[in-house]
PDB file of N, CA and C in Angstrom:
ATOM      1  N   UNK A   1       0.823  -1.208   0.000  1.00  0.00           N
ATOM      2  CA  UNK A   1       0.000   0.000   0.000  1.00  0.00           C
ATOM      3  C   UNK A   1       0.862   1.264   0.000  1.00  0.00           C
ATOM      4  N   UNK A   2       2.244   1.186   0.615  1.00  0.00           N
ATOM      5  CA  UNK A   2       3.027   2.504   0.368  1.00  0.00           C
ATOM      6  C   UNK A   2       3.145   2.963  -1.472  1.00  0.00           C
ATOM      7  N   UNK A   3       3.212   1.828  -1.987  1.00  0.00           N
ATOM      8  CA  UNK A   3       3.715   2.668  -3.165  1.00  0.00           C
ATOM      9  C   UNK A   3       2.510   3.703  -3.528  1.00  0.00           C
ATOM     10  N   UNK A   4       0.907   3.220  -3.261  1.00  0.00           N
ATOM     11  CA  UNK A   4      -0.228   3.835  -3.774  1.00  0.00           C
ATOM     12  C   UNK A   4      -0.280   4.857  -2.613  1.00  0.00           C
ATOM     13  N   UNK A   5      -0.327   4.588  -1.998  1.00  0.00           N
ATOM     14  CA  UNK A   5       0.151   6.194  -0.611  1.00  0.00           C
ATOM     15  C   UNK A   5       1.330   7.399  -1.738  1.00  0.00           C
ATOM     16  N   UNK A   6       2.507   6.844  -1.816  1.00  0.00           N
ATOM     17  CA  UNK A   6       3.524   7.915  -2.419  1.00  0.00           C
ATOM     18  C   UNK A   6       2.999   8.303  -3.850  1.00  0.00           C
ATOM     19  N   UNK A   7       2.051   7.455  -4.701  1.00  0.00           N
ATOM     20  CA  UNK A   7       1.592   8.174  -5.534  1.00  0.00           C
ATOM     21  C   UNK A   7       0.544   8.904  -5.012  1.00  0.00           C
ATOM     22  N   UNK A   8      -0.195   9.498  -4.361  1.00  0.00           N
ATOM     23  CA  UNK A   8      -1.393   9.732  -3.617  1.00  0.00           C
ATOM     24  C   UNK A   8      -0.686  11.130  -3.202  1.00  0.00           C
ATOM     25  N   UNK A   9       0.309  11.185  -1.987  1.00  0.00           N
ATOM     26  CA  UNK A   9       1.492  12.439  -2.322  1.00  0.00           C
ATOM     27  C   UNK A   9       2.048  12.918  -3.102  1.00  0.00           C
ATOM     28  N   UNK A  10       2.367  12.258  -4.258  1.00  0.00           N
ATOM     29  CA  UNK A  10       2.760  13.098  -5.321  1.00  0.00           C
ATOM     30  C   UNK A  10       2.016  13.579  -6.325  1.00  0.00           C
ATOM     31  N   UNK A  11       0.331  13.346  -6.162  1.00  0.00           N
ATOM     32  CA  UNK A  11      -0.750  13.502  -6.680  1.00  0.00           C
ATOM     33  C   UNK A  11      -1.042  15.363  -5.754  1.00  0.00           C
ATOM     34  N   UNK A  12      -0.926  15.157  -4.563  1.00  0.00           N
ATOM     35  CA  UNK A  12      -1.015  16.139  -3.676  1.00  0.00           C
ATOM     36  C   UNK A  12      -0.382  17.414  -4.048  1.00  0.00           C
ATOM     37  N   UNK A  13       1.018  17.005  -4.268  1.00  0.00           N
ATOM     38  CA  UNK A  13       2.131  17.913  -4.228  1.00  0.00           C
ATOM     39  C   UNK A  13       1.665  18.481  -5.669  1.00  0.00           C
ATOM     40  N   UNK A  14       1.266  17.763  -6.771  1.00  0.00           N
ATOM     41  CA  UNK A  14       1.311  18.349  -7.644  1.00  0.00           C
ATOM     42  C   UNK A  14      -0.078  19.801  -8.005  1.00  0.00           C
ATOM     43  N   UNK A  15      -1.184  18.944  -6.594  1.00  0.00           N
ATOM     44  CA  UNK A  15      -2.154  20.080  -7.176  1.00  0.00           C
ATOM     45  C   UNK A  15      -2.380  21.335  -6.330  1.00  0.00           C
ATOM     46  N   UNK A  16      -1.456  21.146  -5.050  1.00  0.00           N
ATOM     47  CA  UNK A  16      -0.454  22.558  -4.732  1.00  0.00           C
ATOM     48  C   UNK A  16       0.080  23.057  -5.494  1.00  0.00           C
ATOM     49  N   UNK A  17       0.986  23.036  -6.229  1.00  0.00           N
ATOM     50  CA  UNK A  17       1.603  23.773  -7.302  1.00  0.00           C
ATOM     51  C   UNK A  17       0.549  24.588  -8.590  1.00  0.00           C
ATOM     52  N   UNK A  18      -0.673  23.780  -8.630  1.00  0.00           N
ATOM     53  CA  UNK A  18      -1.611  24.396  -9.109  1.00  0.00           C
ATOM     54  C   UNK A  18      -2.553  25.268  -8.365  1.00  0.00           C
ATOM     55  N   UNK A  19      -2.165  24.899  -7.207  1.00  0.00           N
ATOM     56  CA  UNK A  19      -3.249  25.640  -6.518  1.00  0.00           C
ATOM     57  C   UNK A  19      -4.836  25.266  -6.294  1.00  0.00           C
ATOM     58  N   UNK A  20      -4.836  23.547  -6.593  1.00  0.00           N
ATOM     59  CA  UNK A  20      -6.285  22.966  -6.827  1.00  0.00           C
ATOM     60  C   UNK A  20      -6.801  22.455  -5.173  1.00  0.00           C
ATOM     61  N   UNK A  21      -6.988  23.543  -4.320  1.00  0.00           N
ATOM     62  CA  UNK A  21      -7.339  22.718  -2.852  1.00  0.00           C
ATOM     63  C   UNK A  21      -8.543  21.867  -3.305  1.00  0.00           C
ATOM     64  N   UNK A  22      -9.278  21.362  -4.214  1.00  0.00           N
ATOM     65  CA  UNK A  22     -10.324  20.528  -4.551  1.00  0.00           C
ATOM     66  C   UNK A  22      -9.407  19.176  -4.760  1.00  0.00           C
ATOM     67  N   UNK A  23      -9.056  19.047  -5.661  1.00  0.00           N
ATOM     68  CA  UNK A  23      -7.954  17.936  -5.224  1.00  0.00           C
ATOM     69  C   UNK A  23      -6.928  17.285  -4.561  1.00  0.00           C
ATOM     70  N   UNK A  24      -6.618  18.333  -3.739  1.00  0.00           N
ATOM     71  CA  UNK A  24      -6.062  18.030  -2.513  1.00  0.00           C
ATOM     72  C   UNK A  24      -6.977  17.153  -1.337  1.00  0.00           C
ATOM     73  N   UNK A  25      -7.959  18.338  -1.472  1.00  0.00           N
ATOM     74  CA  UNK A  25      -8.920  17.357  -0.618  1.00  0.00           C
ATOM     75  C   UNK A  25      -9.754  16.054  -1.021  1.00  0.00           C
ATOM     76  N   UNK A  26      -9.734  15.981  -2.040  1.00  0.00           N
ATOM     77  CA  UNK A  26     -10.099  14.994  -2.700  1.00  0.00           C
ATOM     78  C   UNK A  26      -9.398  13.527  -2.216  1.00  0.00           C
ATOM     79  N   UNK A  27      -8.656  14.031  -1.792  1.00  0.00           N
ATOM     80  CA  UNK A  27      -7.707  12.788  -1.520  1.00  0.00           C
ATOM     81  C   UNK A  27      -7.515  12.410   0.283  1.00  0.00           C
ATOM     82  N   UNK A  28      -8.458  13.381   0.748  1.00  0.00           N
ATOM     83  CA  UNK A  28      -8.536  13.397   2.325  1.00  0.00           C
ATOM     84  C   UNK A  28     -10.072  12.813   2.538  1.00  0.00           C
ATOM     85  N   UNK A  29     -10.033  12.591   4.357  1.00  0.00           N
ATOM     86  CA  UNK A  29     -11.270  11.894   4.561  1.00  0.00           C
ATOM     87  C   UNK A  29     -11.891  12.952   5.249  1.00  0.00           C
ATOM     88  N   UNK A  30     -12.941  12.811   5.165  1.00  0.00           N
ATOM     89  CA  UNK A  30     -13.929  14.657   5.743  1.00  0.00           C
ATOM     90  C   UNK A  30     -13.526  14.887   7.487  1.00  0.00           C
ATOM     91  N   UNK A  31     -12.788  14.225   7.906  1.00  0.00           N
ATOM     92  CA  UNK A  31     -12.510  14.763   9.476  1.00  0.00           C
ATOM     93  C   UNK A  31     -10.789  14.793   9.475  1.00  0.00           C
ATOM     94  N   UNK A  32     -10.028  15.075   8.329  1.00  0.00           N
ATOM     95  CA  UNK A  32      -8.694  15.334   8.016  1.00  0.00           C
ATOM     96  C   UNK A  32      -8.371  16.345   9.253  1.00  0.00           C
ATOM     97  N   UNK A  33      -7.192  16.349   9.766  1.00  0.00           N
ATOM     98  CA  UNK A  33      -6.343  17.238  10.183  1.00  0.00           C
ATOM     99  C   UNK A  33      -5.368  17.916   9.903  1.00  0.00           C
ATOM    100  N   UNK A  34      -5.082  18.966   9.126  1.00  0.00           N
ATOM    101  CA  UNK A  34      -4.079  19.175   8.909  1.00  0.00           C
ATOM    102  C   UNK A  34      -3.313  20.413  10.103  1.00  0.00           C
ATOM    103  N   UNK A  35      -1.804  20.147  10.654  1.00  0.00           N
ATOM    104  CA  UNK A  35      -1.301  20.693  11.284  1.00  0.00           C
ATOM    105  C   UNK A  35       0.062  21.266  10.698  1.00  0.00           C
ATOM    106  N   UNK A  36      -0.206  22.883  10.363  1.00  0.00           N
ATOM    107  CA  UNK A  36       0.834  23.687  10.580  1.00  0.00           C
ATOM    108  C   UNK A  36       2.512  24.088  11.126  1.00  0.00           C
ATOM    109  N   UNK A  37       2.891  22.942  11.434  1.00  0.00           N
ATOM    110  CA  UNK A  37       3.910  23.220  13.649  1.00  0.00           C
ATOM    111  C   UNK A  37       4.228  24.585  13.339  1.00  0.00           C
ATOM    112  N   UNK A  38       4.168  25.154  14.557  1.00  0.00           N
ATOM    113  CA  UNK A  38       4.449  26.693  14.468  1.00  0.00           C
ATOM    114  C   UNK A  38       3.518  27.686  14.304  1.00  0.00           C
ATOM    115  N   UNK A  39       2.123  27.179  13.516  1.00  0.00           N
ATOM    116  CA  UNK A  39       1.120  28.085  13.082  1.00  0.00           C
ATOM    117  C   UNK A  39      -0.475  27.811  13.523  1.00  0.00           C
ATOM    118  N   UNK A  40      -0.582  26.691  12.405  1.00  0.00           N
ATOM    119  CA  UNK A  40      -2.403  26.572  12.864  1.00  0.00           C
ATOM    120  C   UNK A  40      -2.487  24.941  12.733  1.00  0.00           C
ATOM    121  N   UNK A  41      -3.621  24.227  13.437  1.00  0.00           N
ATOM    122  CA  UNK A  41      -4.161  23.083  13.292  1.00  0.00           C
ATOM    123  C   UNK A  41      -5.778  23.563  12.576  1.00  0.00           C
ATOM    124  N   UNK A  42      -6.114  22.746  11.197  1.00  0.00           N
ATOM    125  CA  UNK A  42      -7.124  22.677  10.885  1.00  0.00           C
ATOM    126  C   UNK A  42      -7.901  21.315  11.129  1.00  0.00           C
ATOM    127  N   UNK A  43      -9.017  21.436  11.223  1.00  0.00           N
ATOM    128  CA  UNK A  43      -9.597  19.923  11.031  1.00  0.00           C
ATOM    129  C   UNK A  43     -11.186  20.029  10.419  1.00  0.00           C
ATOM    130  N   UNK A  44     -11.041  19.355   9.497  1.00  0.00           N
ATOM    131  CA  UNK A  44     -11.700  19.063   8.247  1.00  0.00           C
ATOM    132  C   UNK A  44     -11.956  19.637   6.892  1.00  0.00           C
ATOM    133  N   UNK A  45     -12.551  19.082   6.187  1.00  0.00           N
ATOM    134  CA  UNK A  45     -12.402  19.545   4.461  1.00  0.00           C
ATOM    135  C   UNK A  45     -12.694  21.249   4.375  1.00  0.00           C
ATOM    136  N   UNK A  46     -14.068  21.160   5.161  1.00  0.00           N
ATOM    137  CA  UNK A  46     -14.259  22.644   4.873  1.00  0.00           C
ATOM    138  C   UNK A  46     -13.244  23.938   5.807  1.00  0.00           C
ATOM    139  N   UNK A  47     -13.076  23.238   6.851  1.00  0.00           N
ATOM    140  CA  UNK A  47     -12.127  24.191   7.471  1.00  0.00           C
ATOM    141  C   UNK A  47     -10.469  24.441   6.763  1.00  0.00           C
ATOM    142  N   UNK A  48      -9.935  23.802   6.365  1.00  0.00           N
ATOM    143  CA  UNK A  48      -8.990  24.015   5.540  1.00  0.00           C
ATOM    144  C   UNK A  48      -9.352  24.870   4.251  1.00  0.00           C
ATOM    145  N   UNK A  49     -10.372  24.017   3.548  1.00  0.00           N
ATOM    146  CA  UNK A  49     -10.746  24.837   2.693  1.00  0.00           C
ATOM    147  C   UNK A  49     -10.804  26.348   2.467  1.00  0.00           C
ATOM    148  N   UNK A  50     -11.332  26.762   3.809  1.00  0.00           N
ATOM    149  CA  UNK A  50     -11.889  28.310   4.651  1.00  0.00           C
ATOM    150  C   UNK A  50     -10.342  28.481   4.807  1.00  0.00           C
ATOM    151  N   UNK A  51      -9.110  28.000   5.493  1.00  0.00           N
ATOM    152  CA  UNK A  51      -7.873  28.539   5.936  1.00  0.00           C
ATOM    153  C   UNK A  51      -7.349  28.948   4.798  1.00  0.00           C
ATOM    154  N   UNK A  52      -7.189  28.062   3.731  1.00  0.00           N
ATOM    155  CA  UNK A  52      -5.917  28.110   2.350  1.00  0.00           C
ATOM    156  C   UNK A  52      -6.757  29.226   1.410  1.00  0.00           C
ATOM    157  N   UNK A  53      -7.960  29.732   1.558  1.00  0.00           N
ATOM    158  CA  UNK A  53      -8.947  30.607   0.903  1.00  0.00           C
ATOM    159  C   UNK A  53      -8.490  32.265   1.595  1.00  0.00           C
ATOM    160  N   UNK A  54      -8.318  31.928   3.154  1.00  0.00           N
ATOM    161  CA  UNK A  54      -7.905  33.481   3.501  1.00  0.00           C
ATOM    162  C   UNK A  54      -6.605  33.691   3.169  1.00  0.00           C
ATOM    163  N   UNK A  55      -5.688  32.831   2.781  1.00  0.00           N
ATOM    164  CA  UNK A  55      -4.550  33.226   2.220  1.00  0.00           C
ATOM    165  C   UNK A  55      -4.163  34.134   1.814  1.00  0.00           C
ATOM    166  N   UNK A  56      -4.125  35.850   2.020  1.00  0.00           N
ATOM    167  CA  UNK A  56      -4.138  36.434   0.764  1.00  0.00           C
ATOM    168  C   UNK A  56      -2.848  36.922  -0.303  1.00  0.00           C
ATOM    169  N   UNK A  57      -3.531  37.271  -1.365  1.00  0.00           N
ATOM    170  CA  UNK A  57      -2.403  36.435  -3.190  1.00  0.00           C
ATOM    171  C   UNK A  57      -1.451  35.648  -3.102  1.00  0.00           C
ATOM    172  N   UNK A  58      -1.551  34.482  -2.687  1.00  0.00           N
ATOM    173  CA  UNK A  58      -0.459  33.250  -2.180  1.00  0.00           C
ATOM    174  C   UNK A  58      -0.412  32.813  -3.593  1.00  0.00           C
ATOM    175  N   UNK A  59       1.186  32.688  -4.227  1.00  0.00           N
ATOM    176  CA  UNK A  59       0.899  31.784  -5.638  1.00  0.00           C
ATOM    177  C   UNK A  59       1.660  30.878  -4.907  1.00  0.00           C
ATOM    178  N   UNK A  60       1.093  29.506  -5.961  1.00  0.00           N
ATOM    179  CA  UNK A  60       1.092  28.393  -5.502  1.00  0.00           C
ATOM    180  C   UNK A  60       2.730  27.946  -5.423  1.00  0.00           C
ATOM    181  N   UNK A  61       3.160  26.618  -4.864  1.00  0.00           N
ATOM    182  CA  UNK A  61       4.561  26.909  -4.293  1.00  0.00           C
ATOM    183  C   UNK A  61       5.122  25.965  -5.575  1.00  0.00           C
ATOM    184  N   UNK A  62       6.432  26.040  -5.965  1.00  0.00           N
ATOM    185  CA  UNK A  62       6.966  25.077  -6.448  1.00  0.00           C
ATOM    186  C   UNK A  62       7.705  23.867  -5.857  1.00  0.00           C
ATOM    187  N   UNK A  63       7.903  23.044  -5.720  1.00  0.00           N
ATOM    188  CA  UNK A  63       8.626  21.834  -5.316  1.00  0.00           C
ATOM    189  C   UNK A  63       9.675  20.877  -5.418  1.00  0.00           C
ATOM    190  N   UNK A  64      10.641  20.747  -4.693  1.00  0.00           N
ATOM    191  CA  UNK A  64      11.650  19.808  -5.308  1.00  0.00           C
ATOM    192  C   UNK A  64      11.744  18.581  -4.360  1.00  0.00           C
ATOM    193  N   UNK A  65      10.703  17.396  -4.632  1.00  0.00           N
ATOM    194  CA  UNK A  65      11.218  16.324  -3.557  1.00  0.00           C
ATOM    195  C   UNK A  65      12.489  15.642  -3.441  1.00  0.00           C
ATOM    196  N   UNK A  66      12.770  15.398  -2.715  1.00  0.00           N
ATOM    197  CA  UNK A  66      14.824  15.387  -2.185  1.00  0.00           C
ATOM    198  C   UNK A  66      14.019  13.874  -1.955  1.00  0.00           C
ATOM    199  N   UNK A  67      12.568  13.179  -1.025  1.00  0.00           N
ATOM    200  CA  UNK A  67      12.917  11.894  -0.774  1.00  0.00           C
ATOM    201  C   UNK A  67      11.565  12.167  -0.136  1.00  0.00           C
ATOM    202  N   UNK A  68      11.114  10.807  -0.617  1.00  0.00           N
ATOM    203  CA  UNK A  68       9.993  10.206   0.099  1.00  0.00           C
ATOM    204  C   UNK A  68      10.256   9.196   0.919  1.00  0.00           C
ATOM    205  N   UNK A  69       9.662   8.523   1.976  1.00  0.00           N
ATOM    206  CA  UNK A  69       9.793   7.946   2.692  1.00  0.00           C
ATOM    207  C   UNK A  69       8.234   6.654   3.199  1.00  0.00           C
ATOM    208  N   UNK A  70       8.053   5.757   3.309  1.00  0.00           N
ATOM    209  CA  UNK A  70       6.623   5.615   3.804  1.00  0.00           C
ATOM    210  C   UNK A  70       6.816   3.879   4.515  1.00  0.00           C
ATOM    211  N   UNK A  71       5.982   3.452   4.574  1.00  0.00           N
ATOM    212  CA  UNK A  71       5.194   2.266   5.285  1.00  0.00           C
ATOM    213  C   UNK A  71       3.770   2.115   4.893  1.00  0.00           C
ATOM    214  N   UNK A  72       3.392   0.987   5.713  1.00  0.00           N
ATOM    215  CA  UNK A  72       1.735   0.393   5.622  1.00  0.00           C
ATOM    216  C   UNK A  72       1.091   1.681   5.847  1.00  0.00           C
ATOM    217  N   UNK A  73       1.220   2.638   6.351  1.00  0.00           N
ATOM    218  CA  UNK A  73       0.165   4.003   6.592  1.00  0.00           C
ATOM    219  C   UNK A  73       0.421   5.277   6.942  1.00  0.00           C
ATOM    220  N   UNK A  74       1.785   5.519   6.681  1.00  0.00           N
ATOM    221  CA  UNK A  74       2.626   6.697   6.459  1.00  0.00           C
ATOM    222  C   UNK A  74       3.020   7.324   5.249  1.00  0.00           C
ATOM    223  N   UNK A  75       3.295   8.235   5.020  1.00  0.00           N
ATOM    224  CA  UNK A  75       4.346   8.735   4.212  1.00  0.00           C
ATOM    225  C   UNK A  75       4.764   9.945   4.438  1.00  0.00           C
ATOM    226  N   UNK A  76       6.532  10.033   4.850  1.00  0.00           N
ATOM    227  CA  UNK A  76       6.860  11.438   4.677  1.00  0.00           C
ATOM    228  C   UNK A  76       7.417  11.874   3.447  1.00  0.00           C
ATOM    229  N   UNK A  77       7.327  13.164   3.477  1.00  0.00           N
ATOM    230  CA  UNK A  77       8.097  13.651   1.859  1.00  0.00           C
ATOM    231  C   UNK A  77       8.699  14.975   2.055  1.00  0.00           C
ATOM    232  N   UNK A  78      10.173  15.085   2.606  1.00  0.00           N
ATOM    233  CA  UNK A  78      10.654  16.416   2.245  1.00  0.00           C
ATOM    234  C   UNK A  78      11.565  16.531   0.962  1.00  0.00           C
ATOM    235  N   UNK A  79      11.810  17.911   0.878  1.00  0.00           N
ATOM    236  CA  UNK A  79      12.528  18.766   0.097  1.00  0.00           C
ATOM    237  C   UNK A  79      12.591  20.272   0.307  1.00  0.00           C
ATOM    238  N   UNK A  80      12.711  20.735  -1.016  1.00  0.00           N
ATOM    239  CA  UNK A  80      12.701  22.011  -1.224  1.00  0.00           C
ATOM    240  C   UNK A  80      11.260  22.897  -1.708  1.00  0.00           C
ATOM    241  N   UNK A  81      10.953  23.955  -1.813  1.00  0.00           N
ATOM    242  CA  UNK A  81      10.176  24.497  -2.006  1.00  0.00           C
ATOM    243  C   UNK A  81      10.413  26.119  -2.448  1.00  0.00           C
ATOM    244  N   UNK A  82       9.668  26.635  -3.582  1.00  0.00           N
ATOM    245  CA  UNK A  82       9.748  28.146  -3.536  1.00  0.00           C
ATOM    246  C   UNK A  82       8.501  28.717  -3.166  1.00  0.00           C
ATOM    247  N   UNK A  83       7.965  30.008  -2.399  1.00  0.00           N
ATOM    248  CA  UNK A  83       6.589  30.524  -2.613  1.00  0.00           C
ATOM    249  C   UNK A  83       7.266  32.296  -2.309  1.00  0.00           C
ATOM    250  N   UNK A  84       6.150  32.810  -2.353  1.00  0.00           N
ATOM    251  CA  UNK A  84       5.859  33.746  -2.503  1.00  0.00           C
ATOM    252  C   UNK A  84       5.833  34.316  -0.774  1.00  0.00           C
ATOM    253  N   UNK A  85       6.264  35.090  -0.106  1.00  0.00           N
ATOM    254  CA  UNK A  85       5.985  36.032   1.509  1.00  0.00           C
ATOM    255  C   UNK A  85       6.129  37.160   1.704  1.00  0.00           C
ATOM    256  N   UNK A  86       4.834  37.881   1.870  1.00  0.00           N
ATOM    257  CA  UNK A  86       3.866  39.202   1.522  1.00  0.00           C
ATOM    258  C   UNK A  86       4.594  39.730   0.274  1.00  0.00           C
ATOM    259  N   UNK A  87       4.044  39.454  -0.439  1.00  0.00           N
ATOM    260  CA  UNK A  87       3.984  40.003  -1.872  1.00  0.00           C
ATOM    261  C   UNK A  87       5.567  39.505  -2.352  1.00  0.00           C
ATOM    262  N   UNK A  88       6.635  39.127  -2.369  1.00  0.00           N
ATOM    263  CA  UNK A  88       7.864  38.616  -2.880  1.00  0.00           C
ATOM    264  C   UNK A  88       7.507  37.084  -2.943  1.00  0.00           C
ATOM    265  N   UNK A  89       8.417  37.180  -4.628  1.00  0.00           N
ATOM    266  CA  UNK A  89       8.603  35.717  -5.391  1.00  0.00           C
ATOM    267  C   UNK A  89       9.245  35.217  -4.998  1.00  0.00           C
ATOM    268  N   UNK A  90       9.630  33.474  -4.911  1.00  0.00           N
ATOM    269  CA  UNK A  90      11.161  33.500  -5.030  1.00  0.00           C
ATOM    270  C   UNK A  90      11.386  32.895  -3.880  1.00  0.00           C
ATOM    271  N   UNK A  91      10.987  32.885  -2.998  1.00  0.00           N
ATOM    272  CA  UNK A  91      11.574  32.917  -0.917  1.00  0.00           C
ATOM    273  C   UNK A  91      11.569  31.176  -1.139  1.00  0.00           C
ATOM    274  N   UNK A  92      12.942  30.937  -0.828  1.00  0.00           N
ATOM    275  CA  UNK A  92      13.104  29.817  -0.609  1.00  0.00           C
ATOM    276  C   UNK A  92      12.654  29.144   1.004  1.00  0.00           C
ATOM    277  N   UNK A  93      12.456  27.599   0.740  1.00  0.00           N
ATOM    278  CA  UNK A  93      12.144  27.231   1.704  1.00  0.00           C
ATOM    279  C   UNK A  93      12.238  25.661   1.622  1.00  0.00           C
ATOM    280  N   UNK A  94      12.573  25.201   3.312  1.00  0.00           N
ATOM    281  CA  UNK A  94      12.830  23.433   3.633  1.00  0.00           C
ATOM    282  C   UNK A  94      11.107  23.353   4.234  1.00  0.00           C
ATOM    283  N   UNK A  95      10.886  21.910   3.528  1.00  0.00           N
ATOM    284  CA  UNK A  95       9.478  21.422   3.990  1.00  0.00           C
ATOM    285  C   UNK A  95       9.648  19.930   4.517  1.00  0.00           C
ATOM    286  N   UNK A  96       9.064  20.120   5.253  1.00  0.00           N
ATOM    287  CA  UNK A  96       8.450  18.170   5.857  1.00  0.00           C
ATOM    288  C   UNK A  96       7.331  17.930   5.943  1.00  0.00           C
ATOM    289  N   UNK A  97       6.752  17.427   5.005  1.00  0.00           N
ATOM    290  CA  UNK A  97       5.115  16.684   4.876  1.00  0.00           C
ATOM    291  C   UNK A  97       5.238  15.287   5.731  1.00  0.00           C
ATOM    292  N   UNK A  98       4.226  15.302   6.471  1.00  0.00           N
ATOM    293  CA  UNK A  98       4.200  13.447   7.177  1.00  0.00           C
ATOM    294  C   UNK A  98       2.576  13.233   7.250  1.00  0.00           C
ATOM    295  N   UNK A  99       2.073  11.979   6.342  1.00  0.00           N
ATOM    296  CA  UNK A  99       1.195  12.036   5.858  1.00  0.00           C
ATOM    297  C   UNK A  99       0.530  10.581   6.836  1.00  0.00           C
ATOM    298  N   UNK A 100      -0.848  10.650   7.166  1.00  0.00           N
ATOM    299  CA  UNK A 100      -0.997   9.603   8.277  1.00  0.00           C
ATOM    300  C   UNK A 100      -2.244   9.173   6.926  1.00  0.00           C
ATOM    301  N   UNK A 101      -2.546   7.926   6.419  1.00  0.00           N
ATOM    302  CA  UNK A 101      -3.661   7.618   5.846  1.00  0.00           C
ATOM    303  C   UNK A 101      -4.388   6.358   6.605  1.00  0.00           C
ATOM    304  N   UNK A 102      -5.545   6.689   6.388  1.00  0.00           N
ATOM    305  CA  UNK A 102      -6.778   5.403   6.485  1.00  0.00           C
ATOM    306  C   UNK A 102      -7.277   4.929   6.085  1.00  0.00           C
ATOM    307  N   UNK A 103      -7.693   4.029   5.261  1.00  0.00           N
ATOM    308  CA  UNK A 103      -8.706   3.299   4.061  1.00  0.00           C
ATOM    309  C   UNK A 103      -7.691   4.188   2.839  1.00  0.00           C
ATOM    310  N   UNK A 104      -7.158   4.544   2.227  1.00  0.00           N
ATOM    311  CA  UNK A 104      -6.230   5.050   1.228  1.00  0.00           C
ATOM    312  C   UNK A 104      -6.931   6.688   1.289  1.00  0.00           C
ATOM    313  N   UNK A 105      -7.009   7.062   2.193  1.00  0.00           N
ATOM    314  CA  UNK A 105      -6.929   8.821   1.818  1.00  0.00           C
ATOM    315  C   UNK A 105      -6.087   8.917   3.447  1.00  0.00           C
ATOM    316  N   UNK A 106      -6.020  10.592   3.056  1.00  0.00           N
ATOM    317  CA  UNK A 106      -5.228  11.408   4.071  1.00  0.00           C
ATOM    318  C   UNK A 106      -6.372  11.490   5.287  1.00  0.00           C
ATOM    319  N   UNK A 107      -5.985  11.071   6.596  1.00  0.00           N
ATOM    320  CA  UNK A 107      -5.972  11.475   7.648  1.00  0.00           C
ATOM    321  C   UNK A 107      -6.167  12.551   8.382  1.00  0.00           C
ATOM    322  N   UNK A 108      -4.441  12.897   8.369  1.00  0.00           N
ATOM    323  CA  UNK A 108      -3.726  13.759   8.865  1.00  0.00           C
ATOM    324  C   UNK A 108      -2.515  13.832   8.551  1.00  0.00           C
ATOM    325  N   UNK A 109      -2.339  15.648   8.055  1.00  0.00           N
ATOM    326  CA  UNK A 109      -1.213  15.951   7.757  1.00  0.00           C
ATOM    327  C   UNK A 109      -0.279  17.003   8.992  1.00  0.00           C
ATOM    328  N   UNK A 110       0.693  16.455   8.837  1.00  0.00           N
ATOM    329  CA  UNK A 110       1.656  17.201  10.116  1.00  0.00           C
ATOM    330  C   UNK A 110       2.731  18.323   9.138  1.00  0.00           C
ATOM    331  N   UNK A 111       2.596  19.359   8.619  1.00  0.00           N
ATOM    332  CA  UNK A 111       3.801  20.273   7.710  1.00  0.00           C
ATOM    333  C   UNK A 111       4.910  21.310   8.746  1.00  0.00           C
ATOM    334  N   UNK A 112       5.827  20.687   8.491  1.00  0.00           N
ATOM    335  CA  UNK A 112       7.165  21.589   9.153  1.00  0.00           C
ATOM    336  C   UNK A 112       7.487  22.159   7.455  1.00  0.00           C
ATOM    337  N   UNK A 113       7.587  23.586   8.024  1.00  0.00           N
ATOM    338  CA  UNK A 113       7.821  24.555   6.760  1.00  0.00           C
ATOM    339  C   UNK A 113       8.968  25.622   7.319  1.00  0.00           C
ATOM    340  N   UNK A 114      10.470  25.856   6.860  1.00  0.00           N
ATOM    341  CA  UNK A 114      11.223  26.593   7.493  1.00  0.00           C
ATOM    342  C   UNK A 114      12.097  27.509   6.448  1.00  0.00           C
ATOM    343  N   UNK A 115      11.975  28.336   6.366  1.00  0.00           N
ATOM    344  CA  UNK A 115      12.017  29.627   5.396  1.00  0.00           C
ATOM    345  C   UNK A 115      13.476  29.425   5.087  1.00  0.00           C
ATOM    346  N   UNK A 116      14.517  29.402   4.878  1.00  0.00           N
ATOM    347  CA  UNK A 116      15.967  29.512   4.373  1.00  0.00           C
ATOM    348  C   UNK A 116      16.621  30.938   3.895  1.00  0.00           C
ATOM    349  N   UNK A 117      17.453  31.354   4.809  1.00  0.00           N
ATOM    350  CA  UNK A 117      18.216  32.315   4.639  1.00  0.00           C
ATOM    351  C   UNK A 117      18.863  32.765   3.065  1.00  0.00           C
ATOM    352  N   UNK A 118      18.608  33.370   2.841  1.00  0.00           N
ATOM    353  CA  UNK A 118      18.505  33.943   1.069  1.00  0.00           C
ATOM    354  C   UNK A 118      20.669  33.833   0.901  1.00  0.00           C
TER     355      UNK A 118
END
C-alpha cells in the first residue's frame, strides 16, 4: 500500500503547485487534520478549505522532492520548495510533509515549513 500512498502524495504535491485545494482534498477523509507546527491546526475539508482561501495572493509553491519515505500508513516527503511572503517571489524554503492515511486517503497531515536564509 506505500507505493499507492507515495503516488497519492505526489498527486497532492502536484495540485499545490496548481493551486487545486479541490484535489487536494479529494484525496482526504472529511474529518482530516491538517497541522501547521508553528502556526495553525485545521480539522476538516471545509475548514482548511476556509484557511488556504484566507490566504491572501499566495501563488502556488513550487517543489523539489529530495525523498519520500513511507510504510503500511505513512508517508513522509521532504525537500525544497519556492513561494511567494507578503507580496515577494522566489523565498526559498525546507518542507516536511508526514502524511498519516486510512482506508487510502489522508488522515492527517503534520507540515514543518522553514524559510531559508537567502
Amino acid at each position: 500500500m506505500s507505493t499507492e500512498h507515495e503516488k497519492i502524495v505526489a498527486e497532492i504535491n502536484d495540485a499545490f503547485t496548481r493551486n487545486d485545494m479541490e484535489a487536494f482534498l479529494a484525496h482526504c477523509h472529511e474529518d482530516v487534520t491538517w497541522t501547521m507546527v508553528g502556526d495553525a491546526t485545521n480539522k476538516g475539508k471545509q475548514t482548511i478549505l476556509e484557511w488556504m482561501s484566507s490566504v491572501p495572493d499566495m501563488q502556488p509553491p513550487t517543489f523539489s522532492v529530495t525523498e519520500m519515505i513511507s510504510n503500511d500508513d505513512s508517508v513522509v516527503c521532504y525537500g525544497d520548495m519556492t513561494m511567494n511572503d507578503k507580496g515577494k517571489e522566489g523565498d526559498p524554503y525546507s518542507y516536511c510533509d508526514i502524511y498519516h492515511f486510512r482506508d487510502g486517503k489522508v488522515a492527517e497531515l503534520r507540515s514543518f515549513v522553514v524559510k531559508l536564509k537567502s
